[in-house]
Protein backbone atom coordinates (compact mmCIF):
# COMPACT_ATOMS: atom_id res chain seq x y z
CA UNK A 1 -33.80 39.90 -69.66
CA UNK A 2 -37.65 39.19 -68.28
CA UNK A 3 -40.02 42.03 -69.55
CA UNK A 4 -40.44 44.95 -67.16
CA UNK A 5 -42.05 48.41 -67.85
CA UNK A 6 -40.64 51.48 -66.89
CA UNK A 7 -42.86 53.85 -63.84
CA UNK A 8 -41.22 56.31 -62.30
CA UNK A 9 -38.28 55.22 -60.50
CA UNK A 10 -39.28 51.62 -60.43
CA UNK A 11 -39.65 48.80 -63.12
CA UNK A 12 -42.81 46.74 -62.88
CA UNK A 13 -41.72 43.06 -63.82
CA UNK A 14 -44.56 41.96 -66.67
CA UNK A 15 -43.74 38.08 -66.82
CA UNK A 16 -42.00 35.35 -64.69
CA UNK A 17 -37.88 36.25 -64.21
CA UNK A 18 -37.72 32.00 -64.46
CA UNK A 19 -40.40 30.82 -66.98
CA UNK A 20 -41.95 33.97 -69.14
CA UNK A 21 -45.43 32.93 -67.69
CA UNK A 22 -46.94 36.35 -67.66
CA UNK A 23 -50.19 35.20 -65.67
CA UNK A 24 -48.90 36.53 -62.11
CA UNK A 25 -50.98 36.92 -58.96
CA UNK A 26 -50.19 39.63 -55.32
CA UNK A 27 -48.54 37.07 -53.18
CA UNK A 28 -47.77 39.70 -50.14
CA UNK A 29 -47.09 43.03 -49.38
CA UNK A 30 -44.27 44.15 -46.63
CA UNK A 31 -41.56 46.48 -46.00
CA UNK A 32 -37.66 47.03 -46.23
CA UNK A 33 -37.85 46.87 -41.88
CA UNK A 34 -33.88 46.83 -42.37
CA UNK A 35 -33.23 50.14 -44.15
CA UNK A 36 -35.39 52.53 -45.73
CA UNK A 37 -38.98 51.22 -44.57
CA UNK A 38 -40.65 51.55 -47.39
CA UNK A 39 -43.24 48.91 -48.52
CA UNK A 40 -42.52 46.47 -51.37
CA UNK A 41 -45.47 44.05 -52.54
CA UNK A 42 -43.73 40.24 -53.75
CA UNK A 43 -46.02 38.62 -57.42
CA UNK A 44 -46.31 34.95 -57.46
CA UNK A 45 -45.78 32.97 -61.01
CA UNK A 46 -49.03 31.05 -61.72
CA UNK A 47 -47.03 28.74 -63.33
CA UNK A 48 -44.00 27.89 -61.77
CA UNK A 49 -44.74 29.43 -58.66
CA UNK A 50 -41.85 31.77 -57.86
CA UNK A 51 -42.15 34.31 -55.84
CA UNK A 52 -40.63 37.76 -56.89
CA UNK A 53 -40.45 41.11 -55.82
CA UNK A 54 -42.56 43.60 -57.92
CA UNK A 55 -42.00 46.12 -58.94
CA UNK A 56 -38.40 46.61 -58.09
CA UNK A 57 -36.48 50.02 -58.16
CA UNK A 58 -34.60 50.82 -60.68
CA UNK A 59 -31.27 51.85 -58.88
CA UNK A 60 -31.36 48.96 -56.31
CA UNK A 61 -27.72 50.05 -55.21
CA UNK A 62 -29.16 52.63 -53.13
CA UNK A 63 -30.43 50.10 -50.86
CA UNK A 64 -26.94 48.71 -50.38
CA UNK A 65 -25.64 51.97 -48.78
CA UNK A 66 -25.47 51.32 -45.25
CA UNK A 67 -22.68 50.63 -42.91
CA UNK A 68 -25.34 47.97 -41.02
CA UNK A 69 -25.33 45.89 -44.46
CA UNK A 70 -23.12 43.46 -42.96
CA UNK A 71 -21.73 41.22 -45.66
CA UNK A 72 -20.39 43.99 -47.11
CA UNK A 73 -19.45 45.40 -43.50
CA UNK A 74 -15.74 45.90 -42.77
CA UNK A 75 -15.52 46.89 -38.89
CA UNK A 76 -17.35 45.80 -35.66
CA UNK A 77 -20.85 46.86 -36.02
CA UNK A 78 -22.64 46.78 -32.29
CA UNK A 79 -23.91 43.23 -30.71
CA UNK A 80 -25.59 41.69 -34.12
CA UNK A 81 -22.17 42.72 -35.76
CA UNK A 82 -20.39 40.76 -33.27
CA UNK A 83 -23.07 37.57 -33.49
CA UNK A 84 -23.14 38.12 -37.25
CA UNK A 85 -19.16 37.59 -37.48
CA UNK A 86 -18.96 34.60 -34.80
CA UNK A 87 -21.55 32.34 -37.14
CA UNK A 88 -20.08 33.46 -40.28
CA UNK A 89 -16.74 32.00 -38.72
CA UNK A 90 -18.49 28.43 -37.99
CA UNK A 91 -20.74 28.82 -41.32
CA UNK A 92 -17.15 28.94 -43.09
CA UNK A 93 -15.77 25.98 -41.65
CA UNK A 94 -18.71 24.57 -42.25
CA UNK A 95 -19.25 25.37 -45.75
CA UNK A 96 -15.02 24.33 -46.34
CA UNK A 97 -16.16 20.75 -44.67
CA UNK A 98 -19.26 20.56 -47.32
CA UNK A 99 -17.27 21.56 -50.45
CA UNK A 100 -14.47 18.99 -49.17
CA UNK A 101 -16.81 16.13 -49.64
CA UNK A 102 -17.43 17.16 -53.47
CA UNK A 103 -14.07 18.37 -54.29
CA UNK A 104 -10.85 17.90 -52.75
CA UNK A 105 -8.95 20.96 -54.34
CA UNK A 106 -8.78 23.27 -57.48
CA UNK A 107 -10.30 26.02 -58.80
CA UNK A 108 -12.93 27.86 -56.57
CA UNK A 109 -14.90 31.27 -57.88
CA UNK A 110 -16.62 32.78 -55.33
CA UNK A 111 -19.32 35.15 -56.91
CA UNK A 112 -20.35 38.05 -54.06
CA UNK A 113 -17.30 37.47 -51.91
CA UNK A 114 -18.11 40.27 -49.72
CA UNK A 115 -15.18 40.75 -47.41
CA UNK A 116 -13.60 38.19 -48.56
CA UNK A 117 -13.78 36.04 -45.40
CA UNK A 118 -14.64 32.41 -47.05
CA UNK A 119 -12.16 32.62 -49.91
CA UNK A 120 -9.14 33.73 -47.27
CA UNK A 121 -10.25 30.48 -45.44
CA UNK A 122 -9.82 28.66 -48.70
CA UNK A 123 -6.89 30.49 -49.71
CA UNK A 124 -4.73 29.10 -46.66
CA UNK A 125 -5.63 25.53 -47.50
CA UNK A 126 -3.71 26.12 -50.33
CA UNK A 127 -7.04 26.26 -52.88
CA UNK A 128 -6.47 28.25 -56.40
CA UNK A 129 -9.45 30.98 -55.23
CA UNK A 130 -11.20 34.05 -57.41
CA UNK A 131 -13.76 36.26 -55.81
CA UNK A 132 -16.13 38.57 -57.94
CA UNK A 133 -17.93 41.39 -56.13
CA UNK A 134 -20.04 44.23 -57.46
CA UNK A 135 -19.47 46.02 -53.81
CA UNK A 136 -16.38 48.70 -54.37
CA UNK A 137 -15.59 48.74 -51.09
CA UNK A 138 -15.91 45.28 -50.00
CA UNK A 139 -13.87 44.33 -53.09
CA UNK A 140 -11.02 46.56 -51.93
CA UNK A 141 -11.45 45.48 -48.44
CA UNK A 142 -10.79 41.57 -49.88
CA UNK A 143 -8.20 42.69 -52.36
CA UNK A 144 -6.44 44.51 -49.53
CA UNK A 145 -6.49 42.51 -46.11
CA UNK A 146 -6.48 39.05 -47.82
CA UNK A 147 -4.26 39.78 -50.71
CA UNK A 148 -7.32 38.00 -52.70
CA UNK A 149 -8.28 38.02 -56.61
CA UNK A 150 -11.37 40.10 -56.29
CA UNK A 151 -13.01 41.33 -59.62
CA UNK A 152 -15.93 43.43 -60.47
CA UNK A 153 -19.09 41.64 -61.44
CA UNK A 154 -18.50 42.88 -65.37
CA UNK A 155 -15.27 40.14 -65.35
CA UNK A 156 -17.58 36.89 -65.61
CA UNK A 157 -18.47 38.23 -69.10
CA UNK A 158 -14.68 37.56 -70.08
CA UNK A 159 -13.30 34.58 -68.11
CA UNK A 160 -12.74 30.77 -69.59
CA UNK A 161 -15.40 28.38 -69.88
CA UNK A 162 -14.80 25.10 -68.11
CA UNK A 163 -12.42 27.11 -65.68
CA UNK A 164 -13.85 26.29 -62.50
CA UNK A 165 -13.89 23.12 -59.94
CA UNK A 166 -15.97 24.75 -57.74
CA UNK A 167 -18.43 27.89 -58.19
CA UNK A 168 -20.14 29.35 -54.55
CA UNK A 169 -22.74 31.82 -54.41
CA UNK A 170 -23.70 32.02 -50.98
CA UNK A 171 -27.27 34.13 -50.42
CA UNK A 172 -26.33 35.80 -53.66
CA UNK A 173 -28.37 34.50 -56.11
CA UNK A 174 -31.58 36.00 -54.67
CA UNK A 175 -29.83 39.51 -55.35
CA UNK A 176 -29.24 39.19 -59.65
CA UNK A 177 -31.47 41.19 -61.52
CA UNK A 178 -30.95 38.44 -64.67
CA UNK A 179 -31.67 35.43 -62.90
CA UNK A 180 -31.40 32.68 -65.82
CA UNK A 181 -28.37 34.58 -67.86
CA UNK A 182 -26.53 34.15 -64.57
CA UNK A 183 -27.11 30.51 -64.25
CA UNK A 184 -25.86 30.41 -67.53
CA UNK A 185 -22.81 32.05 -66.98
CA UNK A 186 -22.08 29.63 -64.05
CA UNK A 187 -22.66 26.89 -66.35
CA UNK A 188 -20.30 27.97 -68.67
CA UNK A 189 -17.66 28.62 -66.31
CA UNK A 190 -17.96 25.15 -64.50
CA UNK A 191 -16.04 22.54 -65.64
CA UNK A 192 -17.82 19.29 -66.67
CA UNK A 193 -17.18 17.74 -63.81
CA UNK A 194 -17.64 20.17 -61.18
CA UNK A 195 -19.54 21.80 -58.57
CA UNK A 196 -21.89 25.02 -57.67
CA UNK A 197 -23.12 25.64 -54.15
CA UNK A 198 -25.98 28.00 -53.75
CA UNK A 199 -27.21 29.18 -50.38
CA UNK A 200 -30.79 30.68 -50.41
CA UNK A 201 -33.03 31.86 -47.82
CA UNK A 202 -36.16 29.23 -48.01
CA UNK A 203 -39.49 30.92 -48.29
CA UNK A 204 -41.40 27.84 -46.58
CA UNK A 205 -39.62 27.74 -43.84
CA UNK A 206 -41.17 27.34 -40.46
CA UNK A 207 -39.64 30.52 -39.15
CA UNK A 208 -41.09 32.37 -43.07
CA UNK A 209 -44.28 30.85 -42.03
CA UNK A 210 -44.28 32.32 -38.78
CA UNK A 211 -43.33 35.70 -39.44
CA UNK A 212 -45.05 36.26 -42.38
CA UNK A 213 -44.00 39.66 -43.97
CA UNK A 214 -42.02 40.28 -40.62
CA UNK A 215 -39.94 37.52 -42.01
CA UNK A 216 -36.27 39.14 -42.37
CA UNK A 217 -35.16 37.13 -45.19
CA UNK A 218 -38.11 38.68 -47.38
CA UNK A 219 -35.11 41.48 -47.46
CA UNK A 220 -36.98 44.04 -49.68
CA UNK A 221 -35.70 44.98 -52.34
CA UNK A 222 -31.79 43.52 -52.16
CA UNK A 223 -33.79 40.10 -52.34
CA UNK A 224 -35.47 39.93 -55.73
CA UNK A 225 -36.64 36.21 -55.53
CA UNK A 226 -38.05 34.00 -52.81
CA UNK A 227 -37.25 30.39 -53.74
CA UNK A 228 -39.02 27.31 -52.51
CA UNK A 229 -36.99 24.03 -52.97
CA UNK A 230 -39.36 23.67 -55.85
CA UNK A 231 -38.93 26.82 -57.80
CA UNK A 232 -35.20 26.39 -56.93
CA UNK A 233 -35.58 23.20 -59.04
CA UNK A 234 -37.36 24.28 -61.73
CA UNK A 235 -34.46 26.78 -61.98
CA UNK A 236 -31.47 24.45 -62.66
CA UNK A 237 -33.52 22.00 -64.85
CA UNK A 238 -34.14 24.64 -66.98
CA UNK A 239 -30.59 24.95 -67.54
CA UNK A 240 -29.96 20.95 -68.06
CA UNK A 241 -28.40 20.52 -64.21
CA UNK A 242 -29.35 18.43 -61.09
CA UNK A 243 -29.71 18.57 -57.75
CA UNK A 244 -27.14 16.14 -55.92
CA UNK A 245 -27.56 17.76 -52.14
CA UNK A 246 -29.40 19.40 -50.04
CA UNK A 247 -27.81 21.24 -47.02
CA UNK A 248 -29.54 23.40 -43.90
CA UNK A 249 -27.76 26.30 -42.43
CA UNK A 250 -29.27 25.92 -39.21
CA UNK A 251 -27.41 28.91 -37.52
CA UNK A 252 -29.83 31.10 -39.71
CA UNK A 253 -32.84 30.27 -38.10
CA UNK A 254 -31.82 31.98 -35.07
CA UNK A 255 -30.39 35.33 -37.02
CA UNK A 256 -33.34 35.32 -39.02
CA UNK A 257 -35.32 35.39 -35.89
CA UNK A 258 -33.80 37.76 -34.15
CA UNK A 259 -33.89 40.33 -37.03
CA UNK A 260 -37.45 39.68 -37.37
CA UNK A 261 -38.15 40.23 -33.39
CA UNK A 262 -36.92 43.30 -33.97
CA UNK A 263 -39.07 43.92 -36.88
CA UNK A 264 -42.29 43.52 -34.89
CA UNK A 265 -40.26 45.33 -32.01
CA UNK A 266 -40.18 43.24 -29.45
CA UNK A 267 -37.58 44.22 -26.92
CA UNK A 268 -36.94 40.74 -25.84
CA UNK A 269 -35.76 40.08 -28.92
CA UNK A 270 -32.81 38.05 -28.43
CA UNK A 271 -34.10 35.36 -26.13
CA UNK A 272 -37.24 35.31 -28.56
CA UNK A 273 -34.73 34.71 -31.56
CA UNK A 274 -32.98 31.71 -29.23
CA UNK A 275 -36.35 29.70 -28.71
CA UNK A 276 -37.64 30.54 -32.29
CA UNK A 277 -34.77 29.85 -33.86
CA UNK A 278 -34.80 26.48 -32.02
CA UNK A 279 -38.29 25.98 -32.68
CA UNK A 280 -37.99 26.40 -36.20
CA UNK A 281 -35.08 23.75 -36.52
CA UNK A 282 -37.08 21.09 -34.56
CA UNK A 283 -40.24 21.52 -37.30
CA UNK A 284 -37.52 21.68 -40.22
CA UNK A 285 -35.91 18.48 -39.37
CA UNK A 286 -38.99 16.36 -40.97
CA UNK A 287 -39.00 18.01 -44.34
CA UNK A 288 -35.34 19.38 -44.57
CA UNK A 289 -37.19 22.44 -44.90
CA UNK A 290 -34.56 24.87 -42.96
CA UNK A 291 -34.65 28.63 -42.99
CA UNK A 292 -31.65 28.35 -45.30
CA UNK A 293 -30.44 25.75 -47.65
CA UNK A 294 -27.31 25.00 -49.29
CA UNK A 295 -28.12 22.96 -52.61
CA UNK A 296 -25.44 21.00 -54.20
CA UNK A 297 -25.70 21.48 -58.07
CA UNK A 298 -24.05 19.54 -61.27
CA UNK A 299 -24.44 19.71 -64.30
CA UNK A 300 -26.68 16.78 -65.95
């Protein structure tokens, strides 16, 4: 576990949650616009260069406890519940088209399932699928609806190594308090051969560079991390794997977009987040820069 010392109810990180470097600079200071709206400042590594957020409270789940959280939403939740659902159905079909290309079947272990949405899709198509979810209620949601194997976060502690085709953690990764002992979990679970997908919000984004600490991926405090494609990379070679793929999730640009129109209240926020969102694409497309990425991991 990085060093952190204890204040109050929060836990001020001391050194780097990727490379120890303990030199750390103020990189930006913002809010939780989503939730609570309290501020949060984000530390950059003088080393490596990730950006973290610091300090971070010490009972993060309290941040989780809304209904408008909605990837761990289980009913209709107003107009961005409804647009949030319709691109989560094409992300899904997308994401099934990109794993296809890597891996034709097997084992697939989605780590923070949510609902259970992706691994239902999977499921039917006759894959062998495990979900692991920290969320109670979105676990029992999966476990109940889909009929899925959902399991607490504790259970990666005790499954197989080399058990997995395919491991997915889809904006999750930004979320782990113990950023490298989860990479080497995944790692061990993987099978020599196989695959990890990681989505991740992308902090140099043209739609991050526009909205600056409006930016609605920053996430305060569910997001711990803010990964560049760089600090990304220094990330898996650290653990002895390789980057293969790079993906964009170019739906996000617009959700992003709109979330962060709202953030700097602008009542047109919609048909802001439409030509934004667009916007942001077109200036992405020269350095695959996207709001999101997917990256396509092996081991080396």
């Amino acid at each position: 576990m990085f060093h952190v010392e204890q204040k109050n109810s929060f836990s001020e990180i001391k050194a780097c949650p990727l490379c120890g470097e303990t030199k750390l600079s103020s990189h930006l200071s913002t809010k939780d616009f989503f939730f609570t709206q309290e501020s949060f400042s984000l530390s950059i590594c003088e080393n490596c260069k990730l950006v973290f957020t610091n300090p971070i409270p010490k009972n993060l789940s309290k941040y989780y406890e809304t209904t408008n959280y909605l990837s761990h939403n289980t009913g209709d939740n107003g107009l961005i519940g409804r647009l949030y659902s319709f691109i989560r159905n094409i992300n899904i079909k997308n994401k099934y088209k990109l794993v296809t290309r890597f891996s034709a079947n097997g084992r697939i272990l989605d780590i923070g399932c949510g609902t259970g949405e992706f691994l239902n899709f999977f499921n039917k198509r006759k894959w062998n699928v495990t979900g692991v979810e920290p969320n109670s209620t979105a676990r029992e949601f999966a476990k109940t609806k889909y009929k899925l194997d959902v399991l607490a976060e504790e259970s990666l502690n005790s499954m197989m190594p080399d058990s997995f085709d395919v491991i997915s953690m889809w904006h999750v990764l930004e979320h782990v308090p113990d950023l490298n002992n989860r990479i080497a979990q995944v790692s061990k679970l993987l099978k020599k051969d196989g695959t990890i997908f990681i989505a991740l919000p992308n902090l140099e984004s043209p739609d991050s560079k526009k909205y600056g600490k409006f930016w609605s991926a920053l996430d305060v405090p569910r997001h711990l991390y803010h990964f560049t494609q760089n600090s990304f990379m220094k990330l898996i070679n650290n653990h002895n794997m390789k980057l293969v793929h790079a993906e964009p999730m170019k739906f996000d640009s617009y959700y992003v977009s709109m979330l962060s129109e709202k953030y700097i209240k602008n009542r047109l926020y919609f048909p802001a987040a439409i030509i934004n969102g667009f916007i942001s694409n077109i200036k992405a497309k020269k350095k695959n820069n996207y709001s999101s990425m997917i990256f396509v991991v092996k081991k080396q």
